[in-house]
Each structure stands twice: as structure tokens, then as C-alpha cells.
Protein backbone atom coordinates (compact mmCIF):
# COMPACT_ATOMS: atom_id res chain seq x y z
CA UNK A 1 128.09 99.34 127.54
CA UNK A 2 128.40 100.89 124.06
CA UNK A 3 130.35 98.72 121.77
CA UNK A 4 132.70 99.71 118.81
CA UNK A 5 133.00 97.73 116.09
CA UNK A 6 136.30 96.94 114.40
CA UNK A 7 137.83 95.25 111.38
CA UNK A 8 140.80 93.68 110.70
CA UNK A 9 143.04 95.61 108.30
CA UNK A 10 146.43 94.03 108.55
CA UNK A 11 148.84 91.35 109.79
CA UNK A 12 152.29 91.72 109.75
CA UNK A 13 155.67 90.23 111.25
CA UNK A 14 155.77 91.96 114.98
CA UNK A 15 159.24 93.81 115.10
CA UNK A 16 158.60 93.88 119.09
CA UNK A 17 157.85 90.81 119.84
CA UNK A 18 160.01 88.51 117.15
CA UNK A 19 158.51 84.90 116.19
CA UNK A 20 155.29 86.69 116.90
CA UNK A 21 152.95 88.59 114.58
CA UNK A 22 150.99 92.16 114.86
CA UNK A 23 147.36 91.88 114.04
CA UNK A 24 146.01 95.31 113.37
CA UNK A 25 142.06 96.15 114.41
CA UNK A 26 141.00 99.26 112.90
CA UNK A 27 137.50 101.00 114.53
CA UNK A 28 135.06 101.12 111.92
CA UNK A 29 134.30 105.37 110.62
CA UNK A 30 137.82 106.23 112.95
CA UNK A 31 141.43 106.12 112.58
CA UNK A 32 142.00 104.46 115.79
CA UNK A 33 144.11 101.16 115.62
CA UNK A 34 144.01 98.57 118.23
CA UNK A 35 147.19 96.65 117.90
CA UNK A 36 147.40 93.03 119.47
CA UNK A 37 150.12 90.57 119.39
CA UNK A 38 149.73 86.78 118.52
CA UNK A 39 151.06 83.87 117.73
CA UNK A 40 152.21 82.60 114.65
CA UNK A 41 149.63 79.41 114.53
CA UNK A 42 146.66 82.00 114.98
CA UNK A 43 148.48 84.44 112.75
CA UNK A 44 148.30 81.24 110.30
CA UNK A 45 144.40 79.97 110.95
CA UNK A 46 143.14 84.14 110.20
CA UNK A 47 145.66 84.49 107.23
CA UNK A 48 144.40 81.43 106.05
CA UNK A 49 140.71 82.27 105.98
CA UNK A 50 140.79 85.29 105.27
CA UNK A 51 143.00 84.96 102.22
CA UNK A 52 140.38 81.58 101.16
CA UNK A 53 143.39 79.55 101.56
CA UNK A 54 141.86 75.63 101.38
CA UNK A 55 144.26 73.20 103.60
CA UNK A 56 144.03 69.87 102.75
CA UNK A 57 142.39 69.05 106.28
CA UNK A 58 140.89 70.72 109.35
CA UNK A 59 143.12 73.27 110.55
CA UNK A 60 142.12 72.97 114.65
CA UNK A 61 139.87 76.54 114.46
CA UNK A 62 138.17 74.69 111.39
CA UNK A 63 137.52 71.62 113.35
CA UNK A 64 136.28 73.53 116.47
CA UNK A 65 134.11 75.33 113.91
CA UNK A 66 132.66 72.38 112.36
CA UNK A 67 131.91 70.57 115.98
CA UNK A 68 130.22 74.21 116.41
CA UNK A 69 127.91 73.72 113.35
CA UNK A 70 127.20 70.37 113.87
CA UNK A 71 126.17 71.07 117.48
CA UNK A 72 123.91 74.00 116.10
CA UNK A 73 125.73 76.92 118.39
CA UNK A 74 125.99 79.62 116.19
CA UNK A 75 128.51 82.11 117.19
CA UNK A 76 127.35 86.11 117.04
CA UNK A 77 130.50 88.42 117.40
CA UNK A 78 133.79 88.63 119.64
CA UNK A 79 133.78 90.95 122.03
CA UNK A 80 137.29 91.92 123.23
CA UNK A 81 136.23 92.86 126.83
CA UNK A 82 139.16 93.95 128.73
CA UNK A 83 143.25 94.21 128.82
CA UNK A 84 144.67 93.10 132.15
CA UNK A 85 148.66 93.31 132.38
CA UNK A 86 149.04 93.91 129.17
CA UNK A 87 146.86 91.07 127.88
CA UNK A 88 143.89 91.30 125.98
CA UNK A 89 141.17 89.32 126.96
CA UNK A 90 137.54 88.50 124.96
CA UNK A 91 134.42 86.29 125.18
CA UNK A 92 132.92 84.35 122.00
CA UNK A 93 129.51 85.30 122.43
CA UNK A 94 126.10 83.58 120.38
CA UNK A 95 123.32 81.44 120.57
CA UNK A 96 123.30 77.70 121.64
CA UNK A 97 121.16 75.04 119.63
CA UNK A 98 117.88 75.41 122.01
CA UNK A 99 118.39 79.30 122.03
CA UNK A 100 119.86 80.00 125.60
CA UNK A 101 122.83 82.95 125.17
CA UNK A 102 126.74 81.86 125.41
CA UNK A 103 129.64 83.62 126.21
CA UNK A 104 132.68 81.79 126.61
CA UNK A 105 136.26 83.13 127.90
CA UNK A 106 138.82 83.01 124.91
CA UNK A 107 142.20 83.93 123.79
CA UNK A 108 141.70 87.03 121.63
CA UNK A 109 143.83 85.61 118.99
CA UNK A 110 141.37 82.11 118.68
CA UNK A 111 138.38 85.01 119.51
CA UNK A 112 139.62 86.55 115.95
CA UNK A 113 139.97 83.28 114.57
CA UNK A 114 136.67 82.00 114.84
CA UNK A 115 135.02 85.03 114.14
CA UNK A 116 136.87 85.48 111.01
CA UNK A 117 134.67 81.73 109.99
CA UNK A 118 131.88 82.62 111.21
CA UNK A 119 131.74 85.93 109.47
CA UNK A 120 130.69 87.82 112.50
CA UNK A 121 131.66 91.03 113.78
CA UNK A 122 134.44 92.19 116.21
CA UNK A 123 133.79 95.03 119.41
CA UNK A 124 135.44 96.48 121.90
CA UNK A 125 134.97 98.69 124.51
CA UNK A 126 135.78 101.98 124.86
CA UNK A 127 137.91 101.46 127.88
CA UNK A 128 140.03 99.29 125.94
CA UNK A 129 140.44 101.47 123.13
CA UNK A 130 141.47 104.20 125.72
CA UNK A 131 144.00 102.09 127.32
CA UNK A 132 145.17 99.96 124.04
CA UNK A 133 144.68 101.72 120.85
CA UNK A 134 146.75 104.15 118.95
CA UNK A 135 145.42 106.82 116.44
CA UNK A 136 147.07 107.47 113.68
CA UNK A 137 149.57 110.53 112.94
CA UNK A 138 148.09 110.91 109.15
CA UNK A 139 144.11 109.84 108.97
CA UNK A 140 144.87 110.76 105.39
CA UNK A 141 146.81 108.15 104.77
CA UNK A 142 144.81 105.84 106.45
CA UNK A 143 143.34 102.62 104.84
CA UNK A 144 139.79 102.49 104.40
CA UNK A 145 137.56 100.60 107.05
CA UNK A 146 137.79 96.82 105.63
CA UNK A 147 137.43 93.15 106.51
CA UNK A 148 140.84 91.87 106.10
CA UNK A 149 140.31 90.82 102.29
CA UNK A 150 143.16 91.82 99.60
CA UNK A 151 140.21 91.87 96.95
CA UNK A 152 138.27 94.48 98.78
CA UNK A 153 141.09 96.86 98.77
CA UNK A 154 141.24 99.78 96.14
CA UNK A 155 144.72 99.38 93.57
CA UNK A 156 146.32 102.38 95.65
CA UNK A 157 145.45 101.14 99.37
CA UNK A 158 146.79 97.79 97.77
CA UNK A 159 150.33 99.88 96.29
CA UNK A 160 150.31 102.00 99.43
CA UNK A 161 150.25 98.77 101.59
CA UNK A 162 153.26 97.28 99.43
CA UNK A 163 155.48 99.65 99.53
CA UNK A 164 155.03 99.94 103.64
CA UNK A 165 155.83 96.08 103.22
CA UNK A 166 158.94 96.64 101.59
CA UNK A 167 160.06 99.15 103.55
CA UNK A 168 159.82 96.34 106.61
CA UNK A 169 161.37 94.16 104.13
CA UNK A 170 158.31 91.99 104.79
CA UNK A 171 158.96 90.13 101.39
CA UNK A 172 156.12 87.41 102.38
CA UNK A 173 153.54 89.48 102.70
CA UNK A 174 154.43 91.75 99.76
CA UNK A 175 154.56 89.03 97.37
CA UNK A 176 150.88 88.22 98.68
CA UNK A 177 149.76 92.02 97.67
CA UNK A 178 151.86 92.10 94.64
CA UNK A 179 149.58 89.12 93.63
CA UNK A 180 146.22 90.71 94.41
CA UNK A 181 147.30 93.89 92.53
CA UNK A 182 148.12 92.08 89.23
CA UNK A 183 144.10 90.42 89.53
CA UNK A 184 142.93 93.45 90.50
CA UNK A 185 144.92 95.14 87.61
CA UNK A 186 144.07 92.15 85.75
């Protein structure tokens, strides 16, 4: 099974699903977007990390992170395996502490959030990206290929992304990329 790596490049307020949010999976060298819906406390632990957000304690994907550590499993990528009614589905694949393989059934969203801190990568099949993803109308418009973090962005992928924010009158999540535009202008 060839697997196809993919990065997180957005997460938004769904407009289907309301109370929910859209976390956007781009395939790494494509324009192919894998959209999946979450909730808003997953939504919360990746925005979190990925914007280096310190809570004051253990949020719970932090805790089961740290019990991770401290049992020496180290986790190796997400693989998000299949979509069944509509649902994606993934396995939290790495190494346990005397070197036997593990692979353990997860929700994609706490998939996503774990692999966000552990830094590892993200796949899918190709099935699932035949069934799921959606390609986009204007490549040329497209963002480039990147981990999920504002600083990584160029100034116009960041301006780009804040006016598409404003037009969804998303004024959250604009403020956050009006905020890395001024560092990275700065």
C-alpha cells in the first residue's frame, strides 16, 4: 500500500456542520485537499500546538502524550486508513518501549492531535483520497505544502489566507493571521 503524505494547512469554522470545525489536509507536491470534520475540543488541542499556545496544565492529548513518553512508546505517523459511512477512520502507529510495532484504532481528529506533538507525519491512502478529497479549481492559488504553522507561511499566502477569512467573516481566526503578518512584517 503506497502512502501519501499530507499536511495540515488550515482550520476553520465548518459552515456544514455548525459548532463543528473543518480541518483541511493538503497532499504534499498536489493540490488535492482532504477535508475532515471535528470537534471543537480537538479543533482546540491542534490549534493549540500548533500555534505554541502554553495552557497552564495538561490539556488531555498533552497528558496522554506525556504517559506516552514516560512509558517510552514513541509514536511514528497517523495513518488515516479508511472512510466508512462517511467517517474517517486512522490507526496511531510506532514503536513500543522494548521495540515490538503498535497500531492502535483512533479517532482521526485525536490521530491529528497527537501527531501534531509528536511531530510525526500524516498518510493516507489513495482510496481515501479517491473517495474523500477534493482538488482544487485554481492550483494557482493554492497555498504552498506546509505544516500548519502561521510563521512558515510567506506574507502573501498569510494576506491571501486573511482576506478568505474575512470573507467567511471568520473574525477569530483573522485576527490570529493579522498577528503573524505584523511579526512577519515586523
Amino acid at each position: 500500500m503506497k502512502k501519501i503524505e499530507l499536511n495540515i494547512i488550515a482550520l476553520a469554522n465548518s459552515e456544514s456542520n455548525p459548532g463543528n470545525f473543518a480541518l483541511i489536509l493538503e497532499e504534499q507536491d498536489s493540490f488535492r485537499r482532504l477535508p475532515v470534520i471535528i470537534g471543537p475540543f480537538e479543533a482546540q488541542a491542534i490549534a493549540i500546538y500548533l500555534e505554541r499556545l502554553q495552557p497552564p496544565r495538561p490539556m488531555t492529548h498533552d497528558l496522554f502524550k506525556n504517559t506516552l513518553d514516560a512509558s517510552g512508546v514513541e509514536l511514528t505517523e497517523v495513518l488515516i486508513s479508511d472512510v466508512i459511512d462517511g467517517v474517517f477512520h486512522a490507526r496511531v502507529i510506532g514503536t513500543k518501549a522494548d521495540g515490538s510495532p503498535l497500531s492502535v484504532d483512533a479517532r482521526t481528529s485525536d490521530a491529528i492531535a497527537l501527531a501534531v506533538r509528536f511531530a510525526c507525519p500524516i498518510y493516507t491512502t489513495e482510496a481515501v483520497m479517491q473517495s474523500a478529497s477534493i482538488m482544487l479549481d485554481n492550483p494557482s492559488k493554492a497555498f504552498s505544502n506546509k505544516r500548519g504553522q502561521l510563521s512558515d507561511y510567506t506574507l502573501e499566502e498569510l494576506e491571501r489566507l486573511l482576506q478568505q477569512l474575512l470573507n467567511k467573516e471568520d473574525f477569530e481566526s483573522a485576527a490570529r493571521i493579522r498577528d503573524a503578518i505584523a511579526k512577519k512584517k515586523g
